[in-house]
N, C-alpha and C. Protein backbone atom coordinates (compact mmCIF):
# COMPACT_ATOMS: atom_id res chain seq x y z
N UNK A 1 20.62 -158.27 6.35
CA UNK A 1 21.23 -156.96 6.54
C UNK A 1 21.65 -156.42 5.17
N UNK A 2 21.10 -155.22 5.36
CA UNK A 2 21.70 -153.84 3.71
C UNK A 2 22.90 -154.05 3.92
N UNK A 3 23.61 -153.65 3.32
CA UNK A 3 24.91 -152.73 3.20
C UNK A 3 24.89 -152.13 2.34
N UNK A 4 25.19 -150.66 2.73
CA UNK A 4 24.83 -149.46 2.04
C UNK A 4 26.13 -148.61 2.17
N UNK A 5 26.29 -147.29 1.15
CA UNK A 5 27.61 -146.53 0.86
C UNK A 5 27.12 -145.50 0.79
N UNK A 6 26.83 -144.23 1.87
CA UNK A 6 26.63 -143.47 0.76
C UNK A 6 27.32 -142.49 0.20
N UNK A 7 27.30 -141.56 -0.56
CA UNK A 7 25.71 -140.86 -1.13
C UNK A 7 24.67 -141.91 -1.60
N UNK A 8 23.54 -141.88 -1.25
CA UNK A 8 22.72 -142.65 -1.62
C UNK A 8 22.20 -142.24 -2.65
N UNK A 9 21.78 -143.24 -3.75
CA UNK A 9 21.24 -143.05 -4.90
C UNK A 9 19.75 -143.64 -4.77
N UNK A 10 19.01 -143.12 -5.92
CA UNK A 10 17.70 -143.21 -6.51
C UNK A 10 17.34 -144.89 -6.06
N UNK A 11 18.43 -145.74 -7.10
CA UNK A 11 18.05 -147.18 -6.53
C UNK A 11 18.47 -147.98 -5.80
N UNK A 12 19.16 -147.27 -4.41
CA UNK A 12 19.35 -147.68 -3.69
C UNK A 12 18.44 -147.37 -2.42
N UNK A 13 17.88 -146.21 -2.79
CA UNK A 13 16.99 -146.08 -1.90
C UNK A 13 15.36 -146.87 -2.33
N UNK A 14 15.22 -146.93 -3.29
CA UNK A 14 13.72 -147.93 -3.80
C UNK A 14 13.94 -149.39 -3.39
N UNK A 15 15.16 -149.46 -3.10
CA UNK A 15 15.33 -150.95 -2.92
C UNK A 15 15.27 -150.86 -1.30
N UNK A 16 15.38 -150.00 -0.40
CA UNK A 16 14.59 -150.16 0.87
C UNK A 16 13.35 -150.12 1.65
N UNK A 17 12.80 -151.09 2.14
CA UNK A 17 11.59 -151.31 2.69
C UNK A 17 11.47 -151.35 4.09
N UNK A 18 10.45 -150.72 4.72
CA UNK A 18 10.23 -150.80 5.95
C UNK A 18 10.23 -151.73 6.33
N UNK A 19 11.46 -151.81 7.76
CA UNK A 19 11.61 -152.90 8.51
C UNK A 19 13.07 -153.47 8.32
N UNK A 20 13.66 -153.36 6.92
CA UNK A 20 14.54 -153.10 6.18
C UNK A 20 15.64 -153.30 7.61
N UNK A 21 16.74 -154.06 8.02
CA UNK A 21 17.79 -153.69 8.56
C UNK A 21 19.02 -153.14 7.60
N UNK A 22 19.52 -152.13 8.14
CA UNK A 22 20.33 -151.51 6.77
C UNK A 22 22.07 -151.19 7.66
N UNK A 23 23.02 -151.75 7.24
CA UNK A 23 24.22 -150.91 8.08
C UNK A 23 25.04 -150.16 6.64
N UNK A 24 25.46 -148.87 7.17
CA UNK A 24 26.09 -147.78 6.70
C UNK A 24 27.51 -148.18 7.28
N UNK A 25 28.41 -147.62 5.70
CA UNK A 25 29.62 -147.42 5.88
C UNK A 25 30.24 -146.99 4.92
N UNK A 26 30.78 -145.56 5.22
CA UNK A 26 30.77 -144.23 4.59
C UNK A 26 31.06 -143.10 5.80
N UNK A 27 30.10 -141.89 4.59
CA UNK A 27 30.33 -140.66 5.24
C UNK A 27 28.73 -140.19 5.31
N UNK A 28 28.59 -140.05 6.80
CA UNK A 28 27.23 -139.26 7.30
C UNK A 28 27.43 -138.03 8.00
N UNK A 29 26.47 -137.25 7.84
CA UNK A 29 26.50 -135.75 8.80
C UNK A 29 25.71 -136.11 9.64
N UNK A 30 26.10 -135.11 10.80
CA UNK A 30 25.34 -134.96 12.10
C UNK A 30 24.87 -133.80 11.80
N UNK A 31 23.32 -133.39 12.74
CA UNK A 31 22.78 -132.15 12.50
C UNK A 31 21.30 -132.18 13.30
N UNK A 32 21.07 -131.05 13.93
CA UNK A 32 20.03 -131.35 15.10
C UNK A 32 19.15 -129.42 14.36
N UNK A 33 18.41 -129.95 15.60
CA UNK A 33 16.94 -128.60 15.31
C UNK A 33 17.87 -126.81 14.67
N UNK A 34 18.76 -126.73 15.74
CA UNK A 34 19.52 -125.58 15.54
C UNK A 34 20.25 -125.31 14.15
N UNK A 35 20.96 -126.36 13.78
CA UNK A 35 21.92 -126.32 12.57
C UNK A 35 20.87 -126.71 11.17
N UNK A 36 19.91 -127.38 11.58
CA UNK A 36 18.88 -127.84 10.51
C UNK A 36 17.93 -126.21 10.27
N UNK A 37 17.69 -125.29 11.05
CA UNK A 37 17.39 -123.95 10.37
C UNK A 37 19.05 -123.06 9.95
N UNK A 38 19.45 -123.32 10.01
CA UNK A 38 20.46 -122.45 9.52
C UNK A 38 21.33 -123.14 8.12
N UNK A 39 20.83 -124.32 8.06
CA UNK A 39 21.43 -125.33 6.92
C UNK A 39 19.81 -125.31 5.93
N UNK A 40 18.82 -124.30 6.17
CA UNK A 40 17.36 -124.14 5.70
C UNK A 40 17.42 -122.72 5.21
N UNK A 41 18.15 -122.01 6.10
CA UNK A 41 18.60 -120.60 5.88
C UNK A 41 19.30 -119.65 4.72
N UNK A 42 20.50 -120.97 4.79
CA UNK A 42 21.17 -120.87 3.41
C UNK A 42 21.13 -121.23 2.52
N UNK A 43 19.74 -122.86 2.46
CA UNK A 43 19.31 -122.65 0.76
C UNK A 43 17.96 -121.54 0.79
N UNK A 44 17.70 -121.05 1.49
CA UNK A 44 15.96 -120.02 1.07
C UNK A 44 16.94 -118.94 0.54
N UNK A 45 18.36 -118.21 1.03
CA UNK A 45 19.39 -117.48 0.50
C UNK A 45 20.08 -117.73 -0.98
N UNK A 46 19.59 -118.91 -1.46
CA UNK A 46 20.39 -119.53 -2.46
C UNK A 46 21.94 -119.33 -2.25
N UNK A 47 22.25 -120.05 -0.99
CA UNK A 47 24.28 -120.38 -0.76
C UNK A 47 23.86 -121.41 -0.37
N UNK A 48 25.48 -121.73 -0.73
CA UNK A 48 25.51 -123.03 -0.76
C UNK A 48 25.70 -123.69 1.08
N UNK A 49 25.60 -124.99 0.94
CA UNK A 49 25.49 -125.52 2.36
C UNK A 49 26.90 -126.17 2.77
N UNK A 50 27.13 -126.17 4.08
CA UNK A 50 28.81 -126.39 4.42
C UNK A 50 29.10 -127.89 4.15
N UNK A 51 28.73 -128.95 3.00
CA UNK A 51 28.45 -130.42 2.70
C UNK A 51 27.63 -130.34 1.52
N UNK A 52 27.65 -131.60 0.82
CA UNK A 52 27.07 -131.67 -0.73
C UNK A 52 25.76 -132.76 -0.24
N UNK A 53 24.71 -132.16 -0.16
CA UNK A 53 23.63 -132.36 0.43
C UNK A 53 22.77 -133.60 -0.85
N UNK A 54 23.45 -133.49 -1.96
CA UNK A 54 23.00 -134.67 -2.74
C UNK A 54 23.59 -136.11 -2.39
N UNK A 55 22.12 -136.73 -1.77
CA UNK A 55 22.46 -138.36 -1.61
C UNK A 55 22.74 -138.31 -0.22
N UNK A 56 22.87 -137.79 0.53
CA UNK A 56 23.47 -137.33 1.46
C UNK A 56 22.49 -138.12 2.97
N UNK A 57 22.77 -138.30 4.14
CA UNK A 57 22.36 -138.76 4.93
C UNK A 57 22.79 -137.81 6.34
N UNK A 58 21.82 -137.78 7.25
CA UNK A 58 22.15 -137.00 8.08
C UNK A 58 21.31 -137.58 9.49
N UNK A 59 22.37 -137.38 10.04
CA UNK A 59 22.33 -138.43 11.65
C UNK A 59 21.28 -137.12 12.67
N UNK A 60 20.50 -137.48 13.03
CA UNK A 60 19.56 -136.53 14.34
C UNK A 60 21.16 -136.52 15.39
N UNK A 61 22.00 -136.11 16.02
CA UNK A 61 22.56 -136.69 17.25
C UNK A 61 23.34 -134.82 17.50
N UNK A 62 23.47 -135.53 18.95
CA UNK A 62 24.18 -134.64 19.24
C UNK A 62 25.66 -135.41 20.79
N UNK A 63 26.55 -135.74 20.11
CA UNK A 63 27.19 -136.68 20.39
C UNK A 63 28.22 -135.87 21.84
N UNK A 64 28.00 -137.06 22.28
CA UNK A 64 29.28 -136.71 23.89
C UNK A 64 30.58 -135.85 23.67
N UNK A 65 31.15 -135.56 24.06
CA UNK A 65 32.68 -135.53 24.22
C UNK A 65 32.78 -136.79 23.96
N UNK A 66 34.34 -136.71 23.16
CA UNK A 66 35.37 -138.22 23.67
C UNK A 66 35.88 -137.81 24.69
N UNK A 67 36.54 -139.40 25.15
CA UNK A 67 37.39 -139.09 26.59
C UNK A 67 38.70 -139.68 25.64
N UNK A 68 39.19 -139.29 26.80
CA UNK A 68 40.83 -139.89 25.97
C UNK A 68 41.08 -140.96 25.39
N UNK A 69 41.50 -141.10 24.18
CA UNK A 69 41.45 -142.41 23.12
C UNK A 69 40.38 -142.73 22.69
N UNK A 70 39.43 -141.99 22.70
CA UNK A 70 38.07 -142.11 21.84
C UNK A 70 37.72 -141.08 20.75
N UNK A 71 37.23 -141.76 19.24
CA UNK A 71 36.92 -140.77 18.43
C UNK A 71 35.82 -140.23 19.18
N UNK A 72 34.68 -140.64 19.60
CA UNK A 72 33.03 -139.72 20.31
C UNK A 72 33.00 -140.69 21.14
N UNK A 73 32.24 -139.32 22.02
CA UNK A 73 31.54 -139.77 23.28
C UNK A 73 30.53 -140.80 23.19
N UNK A 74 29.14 -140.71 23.78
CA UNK A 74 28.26 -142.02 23.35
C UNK A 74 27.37 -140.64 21.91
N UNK A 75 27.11 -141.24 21.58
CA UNK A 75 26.13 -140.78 19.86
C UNK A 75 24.62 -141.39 19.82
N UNK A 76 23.90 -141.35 20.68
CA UNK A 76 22.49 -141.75 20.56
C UNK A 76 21.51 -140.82 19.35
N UNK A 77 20.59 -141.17 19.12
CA UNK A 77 19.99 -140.61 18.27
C UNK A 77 19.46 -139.43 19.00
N UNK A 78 18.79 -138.61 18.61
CA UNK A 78 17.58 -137.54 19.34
C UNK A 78 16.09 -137.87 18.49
N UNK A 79 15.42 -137.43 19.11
CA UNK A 79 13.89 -137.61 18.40
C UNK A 79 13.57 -136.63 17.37
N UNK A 80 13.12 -137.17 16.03
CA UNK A 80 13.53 -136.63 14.95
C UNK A 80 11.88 -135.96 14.71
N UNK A 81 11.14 -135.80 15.27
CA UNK A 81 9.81 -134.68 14.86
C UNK A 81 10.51 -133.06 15.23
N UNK A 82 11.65 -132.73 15.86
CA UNK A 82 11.98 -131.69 16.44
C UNK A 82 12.33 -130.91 14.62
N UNK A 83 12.84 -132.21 13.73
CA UNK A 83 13.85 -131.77 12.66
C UNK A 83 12.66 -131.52 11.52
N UNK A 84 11.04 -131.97 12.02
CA UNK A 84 10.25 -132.42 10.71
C UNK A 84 10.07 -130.86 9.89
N UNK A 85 9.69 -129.32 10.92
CA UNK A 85 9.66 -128.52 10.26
C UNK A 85 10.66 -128.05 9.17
N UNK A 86 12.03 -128.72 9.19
CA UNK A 86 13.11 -128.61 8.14
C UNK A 86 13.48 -129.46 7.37
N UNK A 87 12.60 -130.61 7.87
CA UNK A 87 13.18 -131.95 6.60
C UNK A 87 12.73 -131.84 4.76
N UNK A 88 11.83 -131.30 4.95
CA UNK A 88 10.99 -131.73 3.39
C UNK A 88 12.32 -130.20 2.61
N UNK A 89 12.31 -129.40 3.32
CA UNK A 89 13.02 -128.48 2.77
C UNK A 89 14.50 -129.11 1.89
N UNK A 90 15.16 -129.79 3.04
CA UNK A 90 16.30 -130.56 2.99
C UNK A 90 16.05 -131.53 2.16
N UNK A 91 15.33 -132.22 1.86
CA UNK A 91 14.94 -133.47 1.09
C UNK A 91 14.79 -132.89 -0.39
N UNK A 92 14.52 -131.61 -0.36
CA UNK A 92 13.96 -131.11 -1.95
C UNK A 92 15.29 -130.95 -2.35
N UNK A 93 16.14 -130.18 -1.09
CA UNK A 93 17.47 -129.86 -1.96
C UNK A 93 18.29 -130.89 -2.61
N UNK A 94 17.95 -132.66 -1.98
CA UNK A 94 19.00 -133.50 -2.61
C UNK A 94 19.20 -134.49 -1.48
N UNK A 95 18.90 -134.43 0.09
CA UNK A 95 18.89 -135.01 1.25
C UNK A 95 18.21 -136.75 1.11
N UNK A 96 18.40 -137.86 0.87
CA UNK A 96 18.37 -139.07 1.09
C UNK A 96 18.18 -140.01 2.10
N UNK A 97 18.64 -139.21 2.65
CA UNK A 97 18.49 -140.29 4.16
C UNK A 97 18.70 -139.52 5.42
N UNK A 98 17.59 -139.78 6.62
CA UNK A 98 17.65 -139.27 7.65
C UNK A 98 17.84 -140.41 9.24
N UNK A 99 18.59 -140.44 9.81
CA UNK A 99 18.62 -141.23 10.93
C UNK A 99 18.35 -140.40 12.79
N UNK A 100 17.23 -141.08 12.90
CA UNK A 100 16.88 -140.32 14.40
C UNK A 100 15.91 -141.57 15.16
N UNK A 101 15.19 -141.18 15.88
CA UNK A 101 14.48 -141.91 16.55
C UNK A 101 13.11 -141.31 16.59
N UNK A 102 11.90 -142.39 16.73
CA UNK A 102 10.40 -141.32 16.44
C UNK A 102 9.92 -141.33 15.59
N UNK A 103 8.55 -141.05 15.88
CA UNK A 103 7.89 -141.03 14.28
C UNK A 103 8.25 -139.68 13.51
N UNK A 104 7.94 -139.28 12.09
CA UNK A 104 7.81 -138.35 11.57
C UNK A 104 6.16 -138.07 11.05
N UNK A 105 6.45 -136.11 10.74
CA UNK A 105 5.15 -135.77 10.58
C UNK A 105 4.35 -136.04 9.24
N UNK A 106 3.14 -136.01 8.61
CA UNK A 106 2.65 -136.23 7.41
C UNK A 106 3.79 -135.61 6.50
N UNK A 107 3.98 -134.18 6.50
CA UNK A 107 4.71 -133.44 5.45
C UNK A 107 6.08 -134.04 4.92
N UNK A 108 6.99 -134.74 6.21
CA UNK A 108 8.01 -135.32 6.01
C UNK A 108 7.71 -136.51 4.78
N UNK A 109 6.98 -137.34 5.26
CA UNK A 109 6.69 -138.56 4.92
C UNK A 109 6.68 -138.32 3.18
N UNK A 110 5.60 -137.22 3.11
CA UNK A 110 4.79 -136.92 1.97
C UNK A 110 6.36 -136.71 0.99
N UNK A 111 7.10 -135.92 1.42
CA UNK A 111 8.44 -135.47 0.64
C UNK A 111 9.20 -136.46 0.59
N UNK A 112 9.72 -137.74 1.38
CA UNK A 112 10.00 -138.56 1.47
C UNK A 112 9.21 -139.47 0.50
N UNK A 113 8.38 -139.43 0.25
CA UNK A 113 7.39 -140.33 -1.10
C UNK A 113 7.95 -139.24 -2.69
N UNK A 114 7.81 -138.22 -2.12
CA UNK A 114 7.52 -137.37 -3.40
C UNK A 114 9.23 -137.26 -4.10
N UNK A 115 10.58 -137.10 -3.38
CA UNK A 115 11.78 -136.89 -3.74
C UNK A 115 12.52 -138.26 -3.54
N UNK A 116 11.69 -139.13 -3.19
CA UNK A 116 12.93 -140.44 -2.81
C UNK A 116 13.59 -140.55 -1.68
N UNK A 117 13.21 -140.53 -0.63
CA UNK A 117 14.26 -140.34 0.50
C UNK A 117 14.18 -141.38 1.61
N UNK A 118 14.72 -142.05 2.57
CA UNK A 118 14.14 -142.88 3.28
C UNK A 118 14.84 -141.98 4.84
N UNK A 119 13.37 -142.41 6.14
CA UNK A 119 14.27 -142.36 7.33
C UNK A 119 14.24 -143.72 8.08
N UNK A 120 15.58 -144.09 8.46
CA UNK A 120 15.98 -144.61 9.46
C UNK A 120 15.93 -144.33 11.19
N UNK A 121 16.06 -145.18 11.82
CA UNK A 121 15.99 -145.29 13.47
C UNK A 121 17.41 -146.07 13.85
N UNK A 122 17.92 -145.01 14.60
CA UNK A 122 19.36 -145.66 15.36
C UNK A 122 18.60 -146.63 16.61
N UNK A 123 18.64 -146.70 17.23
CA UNK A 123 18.23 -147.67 19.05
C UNK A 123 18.41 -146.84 19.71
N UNK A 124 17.66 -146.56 20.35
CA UNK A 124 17.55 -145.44 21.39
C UNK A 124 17.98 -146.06 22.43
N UNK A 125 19.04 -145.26 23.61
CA UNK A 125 19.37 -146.40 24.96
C UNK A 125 20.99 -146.92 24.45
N UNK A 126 21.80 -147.10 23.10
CA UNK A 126 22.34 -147.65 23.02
C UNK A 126 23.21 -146.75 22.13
N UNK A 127 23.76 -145.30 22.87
CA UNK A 127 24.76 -144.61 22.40
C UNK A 127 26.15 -144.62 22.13
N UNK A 128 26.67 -145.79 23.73
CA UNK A 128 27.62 -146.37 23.85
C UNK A 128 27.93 -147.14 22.66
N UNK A 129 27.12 -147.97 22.11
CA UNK A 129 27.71 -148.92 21.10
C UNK A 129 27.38 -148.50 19.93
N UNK A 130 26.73 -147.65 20.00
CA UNK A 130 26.96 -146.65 18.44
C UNK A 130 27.98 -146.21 18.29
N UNK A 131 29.06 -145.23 19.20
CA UNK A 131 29.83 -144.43 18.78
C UNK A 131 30.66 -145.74 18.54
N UNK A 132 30.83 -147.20 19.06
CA UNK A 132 32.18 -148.01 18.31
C UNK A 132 31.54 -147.76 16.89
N UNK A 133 31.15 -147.79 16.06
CA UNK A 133 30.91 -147.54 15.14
C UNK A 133 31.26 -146.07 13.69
N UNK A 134 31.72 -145.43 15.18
CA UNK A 134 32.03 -144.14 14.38
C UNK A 134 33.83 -143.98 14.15
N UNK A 135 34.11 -143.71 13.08
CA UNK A 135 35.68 -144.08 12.62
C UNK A 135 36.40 -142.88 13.04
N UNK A 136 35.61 -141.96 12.28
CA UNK A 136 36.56 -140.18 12.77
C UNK A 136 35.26 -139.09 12.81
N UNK A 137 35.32 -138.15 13.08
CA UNK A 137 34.34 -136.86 13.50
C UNK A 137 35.23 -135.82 13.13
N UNK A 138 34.64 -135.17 12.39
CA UNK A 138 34.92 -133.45 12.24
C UNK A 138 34.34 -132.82 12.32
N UNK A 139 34.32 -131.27 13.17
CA UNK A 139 32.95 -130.97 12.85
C UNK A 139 33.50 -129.71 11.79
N UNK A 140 32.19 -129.58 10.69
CA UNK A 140 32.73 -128.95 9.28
C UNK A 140 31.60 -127.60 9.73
N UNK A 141 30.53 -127.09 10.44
CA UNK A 141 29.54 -126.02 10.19
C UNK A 141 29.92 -125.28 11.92
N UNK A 142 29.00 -124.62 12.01
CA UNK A 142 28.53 -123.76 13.31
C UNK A 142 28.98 -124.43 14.78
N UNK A 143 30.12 -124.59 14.78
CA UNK A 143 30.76 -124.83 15.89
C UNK A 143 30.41 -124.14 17.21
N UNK A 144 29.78 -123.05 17.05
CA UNK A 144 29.55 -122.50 18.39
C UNK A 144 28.27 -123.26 18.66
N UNK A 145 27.16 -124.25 17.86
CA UNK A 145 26.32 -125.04 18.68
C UNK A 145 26.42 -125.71 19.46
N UNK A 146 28.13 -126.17 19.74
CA UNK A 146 28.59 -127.35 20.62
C UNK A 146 28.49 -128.20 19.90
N UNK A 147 27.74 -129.41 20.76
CA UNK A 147 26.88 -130.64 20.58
C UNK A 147 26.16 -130.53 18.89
N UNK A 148 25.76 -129.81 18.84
CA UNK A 148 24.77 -129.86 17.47
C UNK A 148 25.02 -128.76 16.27
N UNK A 149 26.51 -128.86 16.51
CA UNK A 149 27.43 -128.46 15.37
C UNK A 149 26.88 -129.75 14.65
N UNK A 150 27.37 -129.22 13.05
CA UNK A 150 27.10 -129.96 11.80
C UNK A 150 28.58 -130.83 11.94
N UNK A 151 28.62 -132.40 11.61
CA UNK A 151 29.78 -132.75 11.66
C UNK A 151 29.82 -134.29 10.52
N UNK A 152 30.95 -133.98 10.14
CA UNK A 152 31.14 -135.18 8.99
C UNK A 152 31.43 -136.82 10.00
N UNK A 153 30.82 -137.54 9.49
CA UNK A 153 31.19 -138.42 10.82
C UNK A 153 31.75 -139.88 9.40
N UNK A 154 32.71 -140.34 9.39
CA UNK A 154 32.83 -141.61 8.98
C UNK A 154 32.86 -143.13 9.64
N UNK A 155 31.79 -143.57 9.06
CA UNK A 155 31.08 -144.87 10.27
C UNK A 155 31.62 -146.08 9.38
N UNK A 156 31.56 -147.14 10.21
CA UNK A 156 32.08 -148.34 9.98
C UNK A 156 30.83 -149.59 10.61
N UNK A 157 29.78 -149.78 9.68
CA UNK A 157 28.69 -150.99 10.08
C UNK A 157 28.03 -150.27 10.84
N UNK A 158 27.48 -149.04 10.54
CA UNK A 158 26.75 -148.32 11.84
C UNK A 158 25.36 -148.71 10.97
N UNK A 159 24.56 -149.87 12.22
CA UNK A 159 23.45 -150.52 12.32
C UNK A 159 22.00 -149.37 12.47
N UNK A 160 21.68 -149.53 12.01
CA UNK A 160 19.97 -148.74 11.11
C UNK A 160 18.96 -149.59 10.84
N UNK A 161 17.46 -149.47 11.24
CA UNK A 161 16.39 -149.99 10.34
C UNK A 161 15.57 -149.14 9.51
N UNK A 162 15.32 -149.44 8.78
CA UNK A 162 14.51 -148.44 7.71
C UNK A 162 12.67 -148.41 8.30
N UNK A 163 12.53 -146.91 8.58
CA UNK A 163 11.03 -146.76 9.56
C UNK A 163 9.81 -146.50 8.07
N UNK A 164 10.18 -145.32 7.30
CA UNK A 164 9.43 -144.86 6.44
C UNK A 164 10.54 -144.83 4.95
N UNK A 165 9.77 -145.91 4.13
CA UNK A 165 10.33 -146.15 3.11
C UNK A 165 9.37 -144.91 1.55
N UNK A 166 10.06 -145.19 0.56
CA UNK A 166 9.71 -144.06 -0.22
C UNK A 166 8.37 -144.78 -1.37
N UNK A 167 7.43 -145.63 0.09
CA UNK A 167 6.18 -145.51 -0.65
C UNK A 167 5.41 -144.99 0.30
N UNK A 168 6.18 -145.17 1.50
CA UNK A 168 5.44 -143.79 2.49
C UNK A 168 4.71 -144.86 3.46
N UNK A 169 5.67 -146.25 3.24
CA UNK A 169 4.88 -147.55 4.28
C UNK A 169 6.14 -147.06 5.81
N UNK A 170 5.23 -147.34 6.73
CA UNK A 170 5.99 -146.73 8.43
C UNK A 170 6.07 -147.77 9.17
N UNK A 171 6.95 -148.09 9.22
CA UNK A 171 7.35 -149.70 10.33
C UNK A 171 6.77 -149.42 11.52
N UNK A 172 6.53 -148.06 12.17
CA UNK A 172 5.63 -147.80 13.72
C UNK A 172 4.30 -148.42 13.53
N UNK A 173 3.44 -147.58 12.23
CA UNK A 173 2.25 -148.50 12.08
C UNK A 173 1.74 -149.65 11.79
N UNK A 174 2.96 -150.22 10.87
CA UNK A 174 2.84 -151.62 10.70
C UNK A 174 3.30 -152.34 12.20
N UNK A 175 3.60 -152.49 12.77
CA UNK A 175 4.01 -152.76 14.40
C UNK A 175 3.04 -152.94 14.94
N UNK A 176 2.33 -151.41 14.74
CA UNK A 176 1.13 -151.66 15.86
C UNK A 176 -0.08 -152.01 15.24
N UNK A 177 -0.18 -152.14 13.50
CA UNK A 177 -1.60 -152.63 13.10
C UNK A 177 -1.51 -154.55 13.25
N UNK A 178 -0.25 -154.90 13.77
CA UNK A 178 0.04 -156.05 13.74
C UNK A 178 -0.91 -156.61 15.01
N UNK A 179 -0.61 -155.73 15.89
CA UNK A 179 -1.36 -156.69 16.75
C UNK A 179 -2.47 -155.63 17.51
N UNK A 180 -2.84 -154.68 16.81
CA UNK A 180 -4.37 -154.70 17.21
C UNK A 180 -5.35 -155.91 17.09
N UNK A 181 -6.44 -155.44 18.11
CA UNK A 181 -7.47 -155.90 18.10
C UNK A 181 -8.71 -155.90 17.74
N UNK A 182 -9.42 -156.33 16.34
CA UNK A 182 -10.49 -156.06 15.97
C UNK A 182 -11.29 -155.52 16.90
């Protein structure tokens, strides 16, 4: 197991490899399809973004309610091809790390090789025991999205594997070239 801080840096991200188990503990954003064009919006505007997007890591989720005495509800990932038309954008500005579930598209990957960036996979199915993991939640952007408001989340051992590392090797394909069949 990684243990990782971020903002993530240059060699901390070369030093992850697909397959890579990695746990975070720090400060990550949340941010889904909706807030990812409007956080796309305001750099094509040249303004600035509601978070310092260098090194920066950003969770696919769109998390429960808490119930009483809980920082979040359950926090599962969402499937992260929804985010691919806005990732490479995000990645140019300074973006490091992405956590969702799913493959990503060529273009992602390609920017992810080309700026340094790695994505991660939360466990899909296992929202409940993600959010023990989450320390406090704020949400800092577009609150009227609800759920997929932009939100600062500070995690404690929140468990990650690294899918597409920044030589552009994909733990999905290595998986499945494993046990094809000539």
């Amino acid at each position: 197991m990684k243990k990782v801080t971020p903002p993530l840096t240059d060699d901390v991200i070369e030093d992850l490899k697909a397959g890579d188990q990695v746990s975070f503990t720090g400060v990550i954003y949340t941010a889904r399809d909706a807030a990812h064009k409007r956080l796309v919006d305001l750099l094509d505007k040249g303004e600035d973004l509601p978070f310092d997007i260098n090194g920066a890591v950003i969770y696919y989720v769109g998390p429960s309610p808490a119930k009483p005495g809980q920082v979040v509800g359950s926090a599962g990932p969402t499937t992260s091809y929804r985010m691919d038309a806005y990732a490479p954008r995000l990645i140019k500005a300074g973006l490091k790390g992405m956590i969702g579930k799913g493959k990503r598209g060529k273009d992602v990957v390609d920017a992810m090789v080309r700026r340094k960036a790695v994505y991660f996979a939360a466990i899909g199915g296992a929202a409940a025991l993600i959010a023990r993991s989450i320390r406090k939640v704020e949400i800092i952007a577009y609150e009227d999205l609800g759920p997929e408001a932009v939100r600062r989340m500070e995690v404690e051992d929140f468990r990650v594997v690294v899918i597409n590392d920044t030589s552009g090797a994909d733990l999905y394909d290595i998986g499945q070239e494993k046990y094809r069949i000539a």
